[in-house]
C-alpha atoms as a PDB file:
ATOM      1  CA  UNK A   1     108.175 142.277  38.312  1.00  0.00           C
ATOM      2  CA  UNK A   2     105.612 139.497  39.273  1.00  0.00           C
ATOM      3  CA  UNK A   3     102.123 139.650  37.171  1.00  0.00           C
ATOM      4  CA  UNK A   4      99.083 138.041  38.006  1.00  0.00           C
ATOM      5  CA  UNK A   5      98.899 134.767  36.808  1.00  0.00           C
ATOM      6  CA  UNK A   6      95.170 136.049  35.526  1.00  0.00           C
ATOM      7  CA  UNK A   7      96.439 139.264  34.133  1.00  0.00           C
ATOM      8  CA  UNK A   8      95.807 138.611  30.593  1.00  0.00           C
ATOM      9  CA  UNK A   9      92.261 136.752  31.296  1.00  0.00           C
ATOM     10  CA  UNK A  10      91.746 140.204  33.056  1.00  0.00           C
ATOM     11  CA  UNK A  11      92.691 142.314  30.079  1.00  0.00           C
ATOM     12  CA  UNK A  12      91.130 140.057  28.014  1.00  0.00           C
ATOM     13  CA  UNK A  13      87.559 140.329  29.974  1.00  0.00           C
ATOM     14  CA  UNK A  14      87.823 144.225  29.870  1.00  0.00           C
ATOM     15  CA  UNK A  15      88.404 144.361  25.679  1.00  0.00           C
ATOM     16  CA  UNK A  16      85.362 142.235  25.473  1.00  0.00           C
ATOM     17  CA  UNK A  17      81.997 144.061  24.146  1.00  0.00           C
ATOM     18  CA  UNK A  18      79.104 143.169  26.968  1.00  0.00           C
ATOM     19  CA  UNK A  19      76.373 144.866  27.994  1.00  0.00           C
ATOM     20  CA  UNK A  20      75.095 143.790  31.656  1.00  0.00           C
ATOM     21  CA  UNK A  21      70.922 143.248  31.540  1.00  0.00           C
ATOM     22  CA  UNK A  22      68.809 144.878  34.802  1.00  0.00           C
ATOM     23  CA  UNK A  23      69.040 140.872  36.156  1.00  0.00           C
ATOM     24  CA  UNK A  24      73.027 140.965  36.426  1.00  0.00           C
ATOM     25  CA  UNK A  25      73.405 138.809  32.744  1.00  0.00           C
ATOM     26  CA  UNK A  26      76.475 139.908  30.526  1.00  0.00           C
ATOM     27  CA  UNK A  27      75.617 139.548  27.476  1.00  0.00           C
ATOM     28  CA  UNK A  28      78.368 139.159  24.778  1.00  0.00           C
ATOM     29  CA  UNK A  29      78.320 140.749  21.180  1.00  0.00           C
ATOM     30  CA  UNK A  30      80.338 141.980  18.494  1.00  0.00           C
ATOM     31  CA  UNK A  31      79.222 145.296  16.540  1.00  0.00           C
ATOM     32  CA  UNK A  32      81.643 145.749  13.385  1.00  0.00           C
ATOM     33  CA  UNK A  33      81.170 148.590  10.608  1.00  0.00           C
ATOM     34  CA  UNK A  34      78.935 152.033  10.070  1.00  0.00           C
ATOM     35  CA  UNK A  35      75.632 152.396   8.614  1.00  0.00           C
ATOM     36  CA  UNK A  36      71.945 150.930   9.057  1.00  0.00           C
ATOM     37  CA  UNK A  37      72.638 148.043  11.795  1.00  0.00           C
ATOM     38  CA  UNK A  38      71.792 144.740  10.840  1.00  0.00           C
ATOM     39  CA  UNK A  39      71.055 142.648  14.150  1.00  0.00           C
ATOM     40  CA  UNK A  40      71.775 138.651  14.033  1.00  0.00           C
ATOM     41  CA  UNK A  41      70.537 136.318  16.096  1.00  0.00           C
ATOM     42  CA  UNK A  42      71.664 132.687  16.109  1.00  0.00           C
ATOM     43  CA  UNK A  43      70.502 129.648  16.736  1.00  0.00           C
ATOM     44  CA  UNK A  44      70.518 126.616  19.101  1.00  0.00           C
ATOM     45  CA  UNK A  45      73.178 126.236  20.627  1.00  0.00           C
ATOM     46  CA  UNK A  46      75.272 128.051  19.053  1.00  0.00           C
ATOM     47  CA  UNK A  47      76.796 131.788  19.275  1.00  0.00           C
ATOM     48  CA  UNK A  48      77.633 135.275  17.089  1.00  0.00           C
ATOM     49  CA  UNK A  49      80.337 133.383  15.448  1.00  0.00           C
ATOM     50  CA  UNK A  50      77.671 131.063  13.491  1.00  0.00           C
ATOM     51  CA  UNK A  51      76.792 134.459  11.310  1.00  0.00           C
ATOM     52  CA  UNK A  52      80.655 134.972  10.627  1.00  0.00           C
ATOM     53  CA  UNK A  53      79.595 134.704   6.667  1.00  0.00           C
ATOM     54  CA  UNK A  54      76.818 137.155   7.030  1.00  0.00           C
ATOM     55  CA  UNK A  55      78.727 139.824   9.285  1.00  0.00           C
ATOM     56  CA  UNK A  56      82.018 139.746   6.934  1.00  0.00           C
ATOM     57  CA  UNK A  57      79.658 140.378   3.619  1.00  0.00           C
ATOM     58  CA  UNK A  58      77.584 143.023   5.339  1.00  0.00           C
ATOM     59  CA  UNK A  59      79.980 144.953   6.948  1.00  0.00           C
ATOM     60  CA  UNK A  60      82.007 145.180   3.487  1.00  0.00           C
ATOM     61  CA  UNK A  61      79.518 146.449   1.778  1.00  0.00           C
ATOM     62  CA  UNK A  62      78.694 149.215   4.101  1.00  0.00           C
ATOM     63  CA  UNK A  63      76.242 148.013   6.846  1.00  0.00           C
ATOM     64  CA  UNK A  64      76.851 148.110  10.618  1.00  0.00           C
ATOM     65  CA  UNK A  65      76.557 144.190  11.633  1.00  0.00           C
ATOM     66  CA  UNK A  66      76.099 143.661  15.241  1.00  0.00           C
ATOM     67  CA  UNK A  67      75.247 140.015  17.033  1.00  0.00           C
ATOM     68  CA  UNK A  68      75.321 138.574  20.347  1.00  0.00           C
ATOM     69  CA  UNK A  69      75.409 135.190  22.641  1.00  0.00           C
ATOM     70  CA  UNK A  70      72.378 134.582  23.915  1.00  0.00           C
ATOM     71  CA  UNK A  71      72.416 133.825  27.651  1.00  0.00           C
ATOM     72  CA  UNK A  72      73.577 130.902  28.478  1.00  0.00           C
ATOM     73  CA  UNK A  73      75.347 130.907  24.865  1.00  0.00           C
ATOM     74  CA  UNK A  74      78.889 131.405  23.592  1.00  0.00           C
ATOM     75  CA  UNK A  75      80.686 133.846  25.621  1.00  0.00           C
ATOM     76  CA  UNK A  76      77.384 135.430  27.752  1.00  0.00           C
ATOM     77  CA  UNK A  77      76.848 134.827  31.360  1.00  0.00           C
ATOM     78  CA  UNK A  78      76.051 131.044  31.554  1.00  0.00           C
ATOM     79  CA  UNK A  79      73.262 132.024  34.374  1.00  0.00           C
ATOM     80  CA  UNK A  80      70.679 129.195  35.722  1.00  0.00           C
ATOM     81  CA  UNK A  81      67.638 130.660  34.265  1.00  0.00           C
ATOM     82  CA  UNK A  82      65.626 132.907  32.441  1.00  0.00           C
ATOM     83  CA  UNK A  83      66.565 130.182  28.923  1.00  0.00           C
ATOM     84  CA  UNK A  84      62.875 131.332  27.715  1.00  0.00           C
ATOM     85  CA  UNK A  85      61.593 133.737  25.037  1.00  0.00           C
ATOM     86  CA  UNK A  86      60.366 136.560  26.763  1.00  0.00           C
ATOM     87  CA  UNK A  87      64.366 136.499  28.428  1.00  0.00           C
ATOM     88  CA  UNK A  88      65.614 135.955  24.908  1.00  0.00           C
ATOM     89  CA  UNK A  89      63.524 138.624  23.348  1.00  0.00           C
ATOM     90  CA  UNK A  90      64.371 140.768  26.678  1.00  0.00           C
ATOM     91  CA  UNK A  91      68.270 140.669  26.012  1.00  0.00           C
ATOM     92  CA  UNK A  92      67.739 141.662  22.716  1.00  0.00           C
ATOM     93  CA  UNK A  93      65.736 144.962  23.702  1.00  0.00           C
ATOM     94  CA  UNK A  94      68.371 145.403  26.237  1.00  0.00           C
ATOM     95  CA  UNK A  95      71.339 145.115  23.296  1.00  0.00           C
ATOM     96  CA  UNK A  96      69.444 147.462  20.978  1.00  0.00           C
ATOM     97  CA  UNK A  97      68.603 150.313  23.500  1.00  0.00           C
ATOM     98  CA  UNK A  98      71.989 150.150  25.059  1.00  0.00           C
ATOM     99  CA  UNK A  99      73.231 150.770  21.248  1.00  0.00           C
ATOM    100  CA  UNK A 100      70.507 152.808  20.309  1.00  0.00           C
ATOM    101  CA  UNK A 101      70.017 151.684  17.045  1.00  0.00           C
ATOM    102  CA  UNK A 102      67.218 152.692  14.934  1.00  0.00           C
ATOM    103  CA  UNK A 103      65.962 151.727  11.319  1.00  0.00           C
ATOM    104  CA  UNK A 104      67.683 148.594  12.344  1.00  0.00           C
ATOM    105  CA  UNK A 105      67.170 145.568  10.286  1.00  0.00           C
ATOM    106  CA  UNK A 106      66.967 141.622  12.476  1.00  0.00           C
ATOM    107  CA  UNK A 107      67.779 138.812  11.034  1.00  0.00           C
ATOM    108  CA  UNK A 108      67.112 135.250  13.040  1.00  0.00           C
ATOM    109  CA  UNK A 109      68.173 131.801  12.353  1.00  0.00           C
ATOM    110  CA  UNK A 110      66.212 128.887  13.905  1.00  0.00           C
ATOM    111  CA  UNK A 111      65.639 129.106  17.509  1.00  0.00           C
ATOM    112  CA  UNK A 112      67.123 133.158  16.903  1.00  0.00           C
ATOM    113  CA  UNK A 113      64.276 134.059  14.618  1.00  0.00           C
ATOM    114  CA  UNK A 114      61.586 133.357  17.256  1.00  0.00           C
ATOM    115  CA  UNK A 115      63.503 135.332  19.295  1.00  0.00           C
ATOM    116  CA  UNK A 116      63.250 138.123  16.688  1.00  0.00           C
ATOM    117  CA  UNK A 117      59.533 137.301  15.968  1.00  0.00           C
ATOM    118  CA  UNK A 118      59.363 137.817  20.139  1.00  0.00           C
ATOM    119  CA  UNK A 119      61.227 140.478  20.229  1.00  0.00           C
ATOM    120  CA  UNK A 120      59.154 142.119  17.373  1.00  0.00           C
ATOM    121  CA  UNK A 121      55.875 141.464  19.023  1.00  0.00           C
ATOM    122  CA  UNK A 122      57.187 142.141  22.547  1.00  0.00           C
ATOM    123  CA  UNK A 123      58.710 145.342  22.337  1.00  0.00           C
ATOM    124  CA  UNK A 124      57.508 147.102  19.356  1.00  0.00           C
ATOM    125  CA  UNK A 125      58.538 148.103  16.008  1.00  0.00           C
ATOM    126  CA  UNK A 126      60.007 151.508  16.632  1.00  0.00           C
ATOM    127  CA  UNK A 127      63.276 150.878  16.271  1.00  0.00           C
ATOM    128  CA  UNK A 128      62.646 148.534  13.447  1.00  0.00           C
ATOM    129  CA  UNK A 129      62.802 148.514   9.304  1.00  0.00           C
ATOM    130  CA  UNK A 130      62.365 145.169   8.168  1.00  0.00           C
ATOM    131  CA  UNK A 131      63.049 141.333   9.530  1.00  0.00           C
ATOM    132  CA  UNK A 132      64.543 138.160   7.942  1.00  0.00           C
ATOM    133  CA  UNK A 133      63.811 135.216   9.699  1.00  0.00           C
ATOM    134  CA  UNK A 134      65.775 131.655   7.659  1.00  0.00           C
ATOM    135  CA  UNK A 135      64.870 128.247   9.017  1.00  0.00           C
ATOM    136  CA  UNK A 136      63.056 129.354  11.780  1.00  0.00           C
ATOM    137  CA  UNK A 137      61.149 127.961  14.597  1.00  0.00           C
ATOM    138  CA  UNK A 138      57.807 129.971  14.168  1.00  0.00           C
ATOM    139  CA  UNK A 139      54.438 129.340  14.382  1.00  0.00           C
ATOM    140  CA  UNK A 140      55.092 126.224  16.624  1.00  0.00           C
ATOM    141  CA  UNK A 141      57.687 123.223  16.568  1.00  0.00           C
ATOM    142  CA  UNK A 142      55.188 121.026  19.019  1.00  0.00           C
ATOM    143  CA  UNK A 143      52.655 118.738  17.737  1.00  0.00           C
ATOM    144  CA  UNK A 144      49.463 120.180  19.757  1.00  0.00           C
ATOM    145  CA  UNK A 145      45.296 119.714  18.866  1.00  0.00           C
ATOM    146  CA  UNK A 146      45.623 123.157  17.073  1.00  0.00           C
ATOM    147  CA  UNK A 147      48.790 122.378  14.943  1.00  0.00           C
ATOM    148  CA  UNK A 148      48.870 118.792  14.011  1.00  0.00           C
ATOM    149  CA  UNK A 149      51.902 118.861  11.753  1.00  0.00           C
ATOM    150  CA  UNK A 150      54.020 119.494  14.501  1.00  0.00           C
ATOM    151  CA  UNK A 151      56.653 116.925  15.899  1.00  0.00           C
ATOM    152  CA  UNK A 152      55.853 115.091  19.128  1.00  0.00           C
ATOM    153  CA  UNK A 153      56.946 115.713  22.192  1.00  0.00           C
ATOM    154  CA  UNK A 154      58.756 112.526  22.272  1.00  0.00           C
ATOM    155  CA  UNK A 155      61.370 113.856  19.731  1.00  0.00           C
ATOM    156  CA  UNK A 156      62.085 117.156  22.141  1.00  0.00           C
ATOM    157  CA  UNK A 157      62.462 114.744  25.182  1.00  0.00           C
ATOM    158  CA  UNK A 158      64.824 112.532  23.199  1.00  0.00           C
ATOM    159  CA  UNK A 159      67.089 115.411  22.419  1.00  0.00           C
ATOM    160  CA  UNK A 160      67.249 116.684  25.490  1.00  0.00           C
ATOM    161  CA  UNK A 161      68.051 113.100  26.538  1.00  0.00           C
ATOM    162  CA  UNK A 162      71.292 112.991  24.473  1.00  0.00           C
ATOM    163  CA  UNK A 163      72.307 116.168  25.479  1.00  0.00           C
ATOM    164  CA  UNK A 164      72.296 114.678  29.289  1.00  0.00           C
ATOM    165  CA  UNK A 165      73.786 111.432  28.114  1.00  0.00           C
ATOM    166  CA  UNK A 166      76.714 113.071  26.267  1.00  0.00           C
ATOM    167  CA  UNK A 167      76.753 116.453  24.740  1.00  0.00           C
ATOM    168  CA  UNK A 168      80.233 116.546  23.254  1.00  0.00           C
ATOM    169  CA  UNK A 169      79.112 113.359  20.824  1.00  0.00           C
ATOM    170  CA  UNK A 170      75.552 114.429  20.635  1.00  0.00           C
ATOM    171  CA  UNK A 171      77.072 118.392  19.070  1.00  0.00           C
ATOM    172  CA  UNK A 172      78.915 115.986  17.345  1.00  0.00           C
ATOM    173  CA  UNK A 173      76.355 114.059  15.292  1.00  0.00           C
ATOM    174  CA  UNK A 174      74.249 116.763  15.090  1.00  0.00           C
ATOM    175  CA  UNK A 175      75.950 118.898  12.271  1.00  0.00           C
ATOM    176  CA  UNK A 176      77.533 115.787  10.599  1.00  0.00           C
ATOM    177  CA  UNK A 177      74.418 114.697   9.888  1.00  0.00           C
ATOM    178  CA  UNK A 178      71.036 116.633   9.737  1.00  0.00           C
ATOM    179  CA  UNK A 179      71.894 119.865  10.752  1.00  0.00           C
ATOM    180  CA  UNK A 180      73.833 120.747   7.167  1.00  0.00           C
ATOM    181  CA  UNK A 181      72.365 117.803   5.375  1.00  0.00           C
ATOM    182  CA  UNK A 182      75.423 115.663   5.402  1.00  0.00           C
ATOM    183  CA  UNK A 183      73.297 112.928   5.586  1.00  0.00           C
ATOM    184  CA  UNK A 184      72.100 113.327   1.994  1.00  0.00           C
ATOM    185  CA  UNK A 185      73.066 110.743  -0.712  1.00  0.00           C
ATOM    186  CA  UNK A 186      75.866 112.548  -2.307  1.00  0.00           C
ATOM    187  CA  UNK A 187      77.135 115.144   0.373  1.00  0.00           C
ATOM    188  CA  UNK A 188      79.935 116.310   0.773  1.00  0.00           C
ATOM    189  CA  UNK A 189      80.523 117.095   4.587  1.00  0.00           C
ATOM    190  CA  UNK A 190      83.176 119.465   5.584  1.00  0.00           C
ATOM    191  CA  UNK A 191      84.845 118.597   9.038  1.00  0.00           C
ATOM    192  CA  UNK A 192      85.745 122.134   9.577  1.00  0.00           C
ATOM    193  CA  UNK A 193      82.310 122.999   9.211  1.00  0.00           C
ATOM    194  CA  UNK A 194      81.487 120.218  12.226  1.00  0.00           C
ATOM    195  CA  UNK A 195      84.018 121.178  14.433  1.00  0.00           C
ATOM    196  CA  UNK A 196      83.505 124.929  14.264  1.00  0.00           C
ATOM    197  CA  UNK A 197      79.416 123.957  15.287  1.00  0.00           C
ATOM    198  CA  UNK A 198      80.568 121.658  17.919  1.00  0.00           C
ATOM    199  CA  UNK A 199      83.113 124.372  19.350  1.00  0.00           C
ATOM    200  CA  UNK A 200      80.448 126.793  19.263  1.00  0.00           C
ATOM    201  CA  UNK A 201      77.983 124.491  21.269  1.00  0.00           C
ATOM    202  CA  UNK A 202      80.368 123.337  23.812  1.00  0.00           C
ATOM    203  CA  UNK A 203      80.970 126.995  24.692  1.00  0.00           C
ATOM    204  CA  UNK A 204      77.562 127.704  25.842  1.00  0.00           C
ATOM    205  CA  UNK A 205      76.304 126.179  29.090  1.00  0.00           C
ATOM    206  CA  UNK A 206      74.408 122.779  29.090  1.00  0.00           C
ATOM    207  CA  UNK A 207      71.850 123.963  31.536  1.00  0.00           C
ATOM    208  CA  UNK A 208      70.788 126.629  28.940  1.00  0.00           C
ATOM    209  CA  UNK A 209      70.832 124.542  25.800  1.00  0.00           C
ATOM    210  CA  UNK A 210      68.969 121.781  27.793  1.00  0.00           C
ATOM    211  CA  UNK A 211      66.251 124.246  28.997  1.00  0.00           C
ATOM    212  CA  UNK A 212      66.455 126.006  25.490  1.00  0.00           C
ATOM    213  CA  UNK A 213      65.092 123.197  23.885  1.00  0.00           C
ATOM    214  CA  UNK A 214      61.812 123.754  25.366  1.00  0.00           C
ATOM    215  CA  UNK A 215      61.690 127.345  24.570  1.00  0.00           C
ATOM    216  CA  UNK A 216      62.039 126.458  20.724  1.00  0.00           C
ATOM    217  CA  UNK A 217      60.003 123.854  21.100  1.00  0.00           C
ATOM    218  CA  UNK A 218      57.248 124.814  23.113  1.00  0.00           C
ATOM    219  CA  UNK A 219      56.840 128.646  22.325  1.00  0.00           C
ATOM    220  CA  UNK A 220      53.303 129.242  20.124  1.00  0.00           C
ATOM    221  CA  UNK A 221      54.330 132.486  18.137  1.00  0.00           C
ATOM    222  CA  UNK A 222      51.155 132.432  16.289  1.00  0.00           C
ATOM    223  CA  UNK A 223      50.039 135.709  17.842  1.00  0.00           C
ATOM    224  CA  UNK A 224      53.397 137.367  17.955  1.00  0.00           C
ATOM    225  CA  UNK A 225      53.440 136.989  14.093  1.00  0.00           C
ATOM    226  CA  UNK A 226      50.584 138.585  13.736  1.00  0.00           C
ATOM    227  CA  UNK A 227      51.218 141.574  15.486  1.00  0.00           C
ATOM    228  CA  UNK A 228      54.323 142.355  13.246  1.00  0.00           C
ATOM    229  CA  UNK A 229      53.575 144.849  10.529  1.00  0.00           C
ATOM    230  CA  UNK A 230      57.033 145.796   9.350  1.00  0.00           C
ATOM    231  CA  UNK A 231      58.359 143.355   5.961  1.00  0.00           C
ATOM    232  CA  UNK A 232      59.541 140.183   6.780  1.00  0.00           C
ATOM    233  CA  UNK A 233      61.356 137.893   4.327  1.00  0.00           C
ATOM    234  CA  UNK A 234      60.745 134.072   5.460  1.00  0.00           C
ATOM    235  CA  UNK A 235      63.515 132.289   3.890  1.00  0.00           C
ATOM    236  CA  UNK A 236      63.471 128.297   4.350  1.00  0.00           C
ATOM    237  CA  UNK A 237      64.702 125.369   2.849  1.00  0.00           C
ATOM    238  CA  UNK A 238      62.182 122.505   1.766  1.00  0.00           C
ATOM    239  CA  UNK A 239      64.636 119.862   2.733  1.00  0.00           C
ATOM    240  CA  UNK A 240      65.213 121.013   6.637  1.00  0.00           C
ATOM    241  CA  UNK A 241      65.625 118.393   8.861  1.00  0.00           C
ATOM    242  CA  UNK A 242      65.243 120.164  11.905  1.00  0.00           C
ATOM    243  CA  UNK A 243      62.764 122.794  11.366  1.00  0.00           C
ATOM    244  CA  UNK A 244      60.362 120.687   8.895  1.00  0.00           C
ATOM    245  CA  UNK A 245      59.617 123.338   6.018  1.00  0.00           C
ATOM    246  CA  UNK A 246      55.607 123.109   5.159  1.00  0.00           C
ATOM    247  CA  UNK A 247      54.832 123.649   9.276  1.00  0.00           C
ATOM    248  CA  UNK A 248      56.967 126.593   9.483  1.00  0.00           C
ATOM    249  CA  UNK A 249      58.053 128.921   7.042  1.00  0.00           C
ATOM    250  CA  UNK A 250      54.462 128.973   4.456  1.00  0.00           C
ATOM    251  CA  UNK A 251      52.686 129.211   8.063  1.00  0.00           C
ATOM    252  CA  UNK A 252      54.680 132.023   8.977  1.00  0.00           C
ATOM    253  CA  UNK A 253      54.526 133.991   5.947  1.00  0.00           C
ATOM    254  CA  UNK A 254      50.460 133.669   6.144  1.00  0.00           C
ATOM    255  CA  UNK A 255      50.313 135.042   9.645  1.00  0.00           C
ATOM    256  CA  UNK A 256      52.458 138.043   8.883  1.00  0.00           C
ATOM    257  CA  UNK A 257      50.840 140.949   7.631  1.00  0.00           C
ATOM    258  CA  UNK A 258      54.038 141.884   5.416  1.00  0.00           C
ATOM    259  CA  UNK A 259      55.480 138.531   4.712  1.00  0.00           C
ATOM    260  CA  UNK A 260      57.264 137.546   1.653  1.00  0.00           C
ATOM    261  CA  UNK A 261      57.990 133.181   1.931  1.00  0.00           C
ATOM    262  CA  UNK A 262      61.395 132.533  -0.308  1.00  0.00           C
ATOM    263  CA  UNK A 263      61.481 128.504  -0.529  1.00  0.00           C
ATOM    264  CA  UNK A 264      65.192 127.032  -1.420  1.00  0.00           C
ATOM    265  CA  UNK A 265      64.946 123.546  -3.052  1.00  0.00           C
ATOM    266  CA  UNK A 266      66.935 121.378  -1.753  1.00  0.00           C
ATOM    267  CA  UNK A 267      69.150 123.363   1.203  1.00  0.00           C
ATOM    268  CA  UNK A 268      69.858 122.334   4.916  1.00  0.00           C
ATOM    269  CA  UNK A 269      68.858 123.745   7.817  1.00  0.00           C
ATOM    270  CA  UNK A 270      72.686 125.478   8.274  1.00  0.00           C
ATOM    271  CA  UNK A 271      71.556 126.709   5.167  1.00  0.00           C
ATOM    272  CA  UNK A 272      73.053 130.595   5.586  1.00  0.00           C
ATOM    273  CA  UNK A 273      76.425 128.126   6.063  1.00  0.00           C
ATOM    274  CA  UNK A 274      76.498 125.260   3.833  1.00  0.00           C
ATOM    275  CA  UNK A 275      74.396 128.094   0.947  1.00  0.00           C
ATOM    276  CA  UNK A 276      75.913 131.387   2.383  1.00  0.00           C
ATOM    277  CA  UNK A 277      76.602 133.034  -1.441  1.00  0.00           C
ATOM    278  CA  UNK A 278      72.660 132.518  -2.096  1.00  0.00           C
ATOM    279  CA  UNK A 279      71.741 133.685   1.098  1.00  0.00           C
ATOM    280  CA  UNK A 280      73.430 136.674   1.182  1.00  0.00           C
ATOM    281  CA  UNK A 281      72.049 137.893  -1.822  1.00  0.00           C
ATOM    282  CA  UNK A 282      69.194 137.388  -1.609  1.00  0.00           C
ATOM    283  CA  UNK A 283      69.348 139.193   2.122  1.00  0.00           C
ATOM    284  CA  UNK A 284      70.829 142.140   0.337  1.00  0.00           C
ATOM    285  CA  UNK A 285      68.617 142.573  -2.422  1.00  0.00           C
ATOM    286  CA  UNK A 286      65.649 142.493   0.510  1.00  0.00           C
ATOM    287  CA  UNK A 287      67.205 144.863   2.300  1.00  0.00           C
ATOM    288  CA  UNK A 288      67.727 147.685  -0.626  1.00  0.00           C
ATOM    289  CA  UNK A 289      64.046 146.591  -1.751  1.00  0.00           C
END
């Protein structure tokens, strides 16, 4: 009997979890375990798989851990457009309601907790217990008149320049150096580590991460943040590389009506990686709080 030389792919395709948003986007995600759902979203550019740590000590200790590929992302439609917050925070909505979870918790990392601060601000609480948001973009990455400690413009344009130029060496130096903190006089880099962050980034489309770096860039969530009423644990390290710590998670925690600011001396941006034991306590003991 002759098979389809794209039988398995097929099979494959039709095991997958997606959900398919009102504009035609699949949207990947994984949804392990029973119990009050804890939502992940991850960073730039990377996919579900970046929370692996999280999702494996949540689910065994009786949560329901769900997380998705952002457009553009991982295994999600890699569409043309729409690689903006109100599309990021859109999916999301899309991904809860289709689930219909309630007294949900969200946790974000980096570009995924604006997309949870969005989210939050965008579509209500309702569904909603508390938020964790760890190394994240919010208020504002951009240098503007109103937020001076930003970074310039110039360093936004450069990265998107070395994505053009060469993305598979630019994922590449990305998480051997600042990203983890490899960098650092007396670190100890792990290649597996690298690779898995460049294999996640070179599974996402480069038209999304290149447009993507606007939207974490660009996106003022000073308003958003203060909309949210629910608790919200800012976790941050105070040696981040990427997301500079005092313009970002103390200015956060002000804004929020119900914020709690949890500095970690010393750790990475990757820090719910390269410090996941820390991490996940602490996440747990906010989330039984």
């Amino acid at each position: 009997m002759d098979v389809p030389a794209d039988a398995n792919n097929t099979n494959e395709r039709l095991d997958m979890s997606t959900i398919t948003t009102k504009e035609g986007v699949e949207i990947f995600y994984k949804d392990w375990g029973k119990g009050q759902p804890i939502v992940f979203s991850h960073g730039w550019p990377l996919s579900a798989d970046d929370w692996d740590a999280q999702m494996l000590f949540f689910v065994q200790r009786g949560y329901r851990v769900i997380a998705h590929d952002r457009r553009g992302h991982g295994r999600s439609t890699q569409v043309s457009d729409g690689h903006d917050m109100d599309h990021y925070a859109d999916d999301l909505a899309a991904l809860t309601e289709h689930l219909d979870l309630r007294n949900a918790v969200h946790v974000g990392h980096s570009t995924g907790g604006g997309e949870v601060v969005h989210y939050l601000a965008r579509h209500g609480e309702s569904r909603v217990a508390k938020a964790a948001i760890l190394s994240a973009v919010p208020p504002l990455m951009l240098k503007t008149a109103n937020n001076p400690g930003g970074l310039p413009k110039e360093v936004f344009d450069g990265l998107q320049a070395q994505l053009a130029a060469s993305r598979t060496q630019f994922y590449f130096d990305l998480p051997s150096g600042p990203f983890y903190g490899y960098n650092r006089p007396g670190a100890k880099p792990s290649q597996p580590v690298i690779m898995n962050w460049w294999r996640q980034g070179m599974m996402g489309g480069a038209k999304a991460h290149y447009d993507g770096i606007v939207a974490f860039s660009q996106t003022d969530f000073t308003e958003d943040l203060k909309k949210i009423t629910v608790p919200v644990l800012v976790m941050h390290g105070d040696d981040d590389q990427i997301v500079p710590y005092a313009d970002s998670g103390p200015l956060s925690a002000k804004l929020l009506k119900n914020g709690t600011l949890k500095t970690y001396k010393g750790f990475p941006h990757g820090m719910p990686t390269t410090n996941a034991d820390v991490i996940n306590a602490d996440l747990l003991a906010f989330f039984k709080g």
